[in-house]
Protein backbone atom coordinates (compact mmCIF):
# COMPACT_ATOMS: atom_id res chain seq x y z
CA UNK A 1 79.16 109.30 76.05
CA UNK A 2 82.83 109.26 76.65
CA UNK A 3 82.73 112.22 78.75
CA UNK A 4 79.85 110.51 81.05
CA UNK A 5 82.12 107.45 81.31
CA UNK A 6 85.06 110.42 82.26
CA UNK A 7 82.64 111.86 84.85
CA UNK A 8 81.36 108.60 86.52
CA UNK A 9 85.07 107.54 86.83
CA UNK A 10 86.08 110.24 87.94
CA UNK A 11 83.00 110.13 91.27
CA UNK A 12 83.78 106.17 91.67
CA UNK A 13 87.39 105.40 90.83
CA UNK A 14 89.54 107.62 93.80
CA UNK A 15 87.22 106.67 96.89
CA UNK A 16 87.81 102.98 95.75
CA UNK A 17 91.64 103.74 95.26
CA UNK A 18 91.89 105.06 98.28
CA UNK A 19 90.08 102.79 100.19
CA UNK A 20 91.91 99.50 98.50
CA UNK A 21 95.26 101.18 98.89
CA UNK A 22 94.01 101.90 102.45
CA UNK A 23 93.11 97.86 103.18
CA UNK A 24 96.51 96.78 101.26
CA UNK A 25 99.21 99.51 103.15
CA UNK A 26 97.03 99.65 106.89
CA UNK A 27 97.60 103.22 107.05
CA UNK A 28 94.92 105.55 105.20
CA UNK A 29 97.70 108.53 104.86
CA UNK A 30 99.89 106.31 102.70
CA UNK A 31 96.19 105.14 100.87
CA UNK A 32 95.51 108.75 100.24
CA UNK A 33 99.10 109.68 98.87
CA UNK A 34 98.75 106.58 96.66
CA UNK A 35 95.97 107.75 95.16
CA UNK A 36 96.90 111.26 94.88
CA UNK A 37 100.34 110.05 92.97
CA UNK A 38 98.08 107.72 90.60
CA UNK A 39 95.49 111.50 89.75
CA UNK A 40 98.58 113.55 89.51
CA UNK A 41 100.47 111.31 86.75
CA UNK A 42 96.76 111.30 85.04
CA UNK A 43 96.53 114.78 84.79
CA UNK A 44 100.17 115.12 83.63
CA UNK A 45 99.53 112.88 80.79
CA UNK A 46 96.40 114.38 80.13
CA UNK A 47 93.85 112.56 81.22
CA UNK A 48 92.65 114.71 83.32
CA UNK A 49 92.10 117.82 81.73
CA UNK A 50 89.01 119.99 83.15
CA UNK A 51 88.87 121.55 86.09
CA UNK A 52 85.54 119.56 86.72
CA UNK A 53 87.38 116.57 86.37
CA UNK A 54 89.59 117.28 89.63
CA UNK A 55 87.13 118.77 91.23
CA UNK A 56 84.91 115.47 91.20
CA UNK A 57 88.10 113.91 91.71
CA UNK A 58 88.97 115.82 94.73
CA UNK A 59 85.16 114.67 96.60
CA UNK A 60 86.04 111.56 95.55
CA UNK A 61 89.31 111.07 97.07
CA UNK A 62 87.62 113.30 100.56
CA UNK A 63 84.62 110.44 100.43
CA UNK A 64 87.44 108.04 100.39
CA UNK A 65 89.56 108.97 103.16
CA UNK A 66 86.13 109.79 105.17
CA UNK A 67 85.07 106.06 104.44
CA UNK A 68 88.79 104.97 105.53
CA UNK A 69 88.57 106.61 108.52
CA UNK A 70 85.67 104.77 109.36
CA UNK A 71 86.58 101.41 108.70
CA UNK A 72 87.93 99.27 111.93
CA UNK A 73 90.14 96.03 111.89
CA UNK A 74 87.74 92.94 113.06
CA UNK A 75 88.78 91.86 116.11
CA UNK A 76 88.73 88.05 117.70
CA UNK A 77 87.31 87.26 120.08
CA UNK A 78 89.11 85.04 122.31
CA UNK A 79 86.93 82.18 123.73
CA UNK A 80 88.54 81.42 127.30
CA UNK A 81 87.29 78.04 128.48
């Protein structure tokens, strides 16, 4: 069970990262690095520790940045009148 929870963490949890980090910093390079900091100090504590787990990590964090990409500001309109 625990290695499901790992697994559906592991699909879920970077995209999300990436895209709140993306929404709080307005730049989805500095959202991505974020994110890639927060996986790399989870694999070096151990977290981490199948190559499965970074792979799934990895789509996740490419979905993310993908989904960042497409995300545009809302812009006013100005009512002239």
């Amino acid at each position: 069970m625990v290695e499901v929870i790992r697994h559906l963490s592991a699909l879920i949890m970077p995209g999300l990262l990436v895209l709140f980090f993306t929404r709080v910093t307005y730049n989805r390079i500095i959202g991505l690095v974020l994110t890639v900091a927060l996986i790399a100090a989870s694999v070096y504590k151990g977290y981490t520790n199948t190559f499965v787990l970074i792979v799934i990590d990895a789509f996740s964090l490419t979905a993310g940045f993908w989904l960042a990409a497409k995300m545009k500001p809302k812009t006013v309109k100005k009512i002239d009148g």
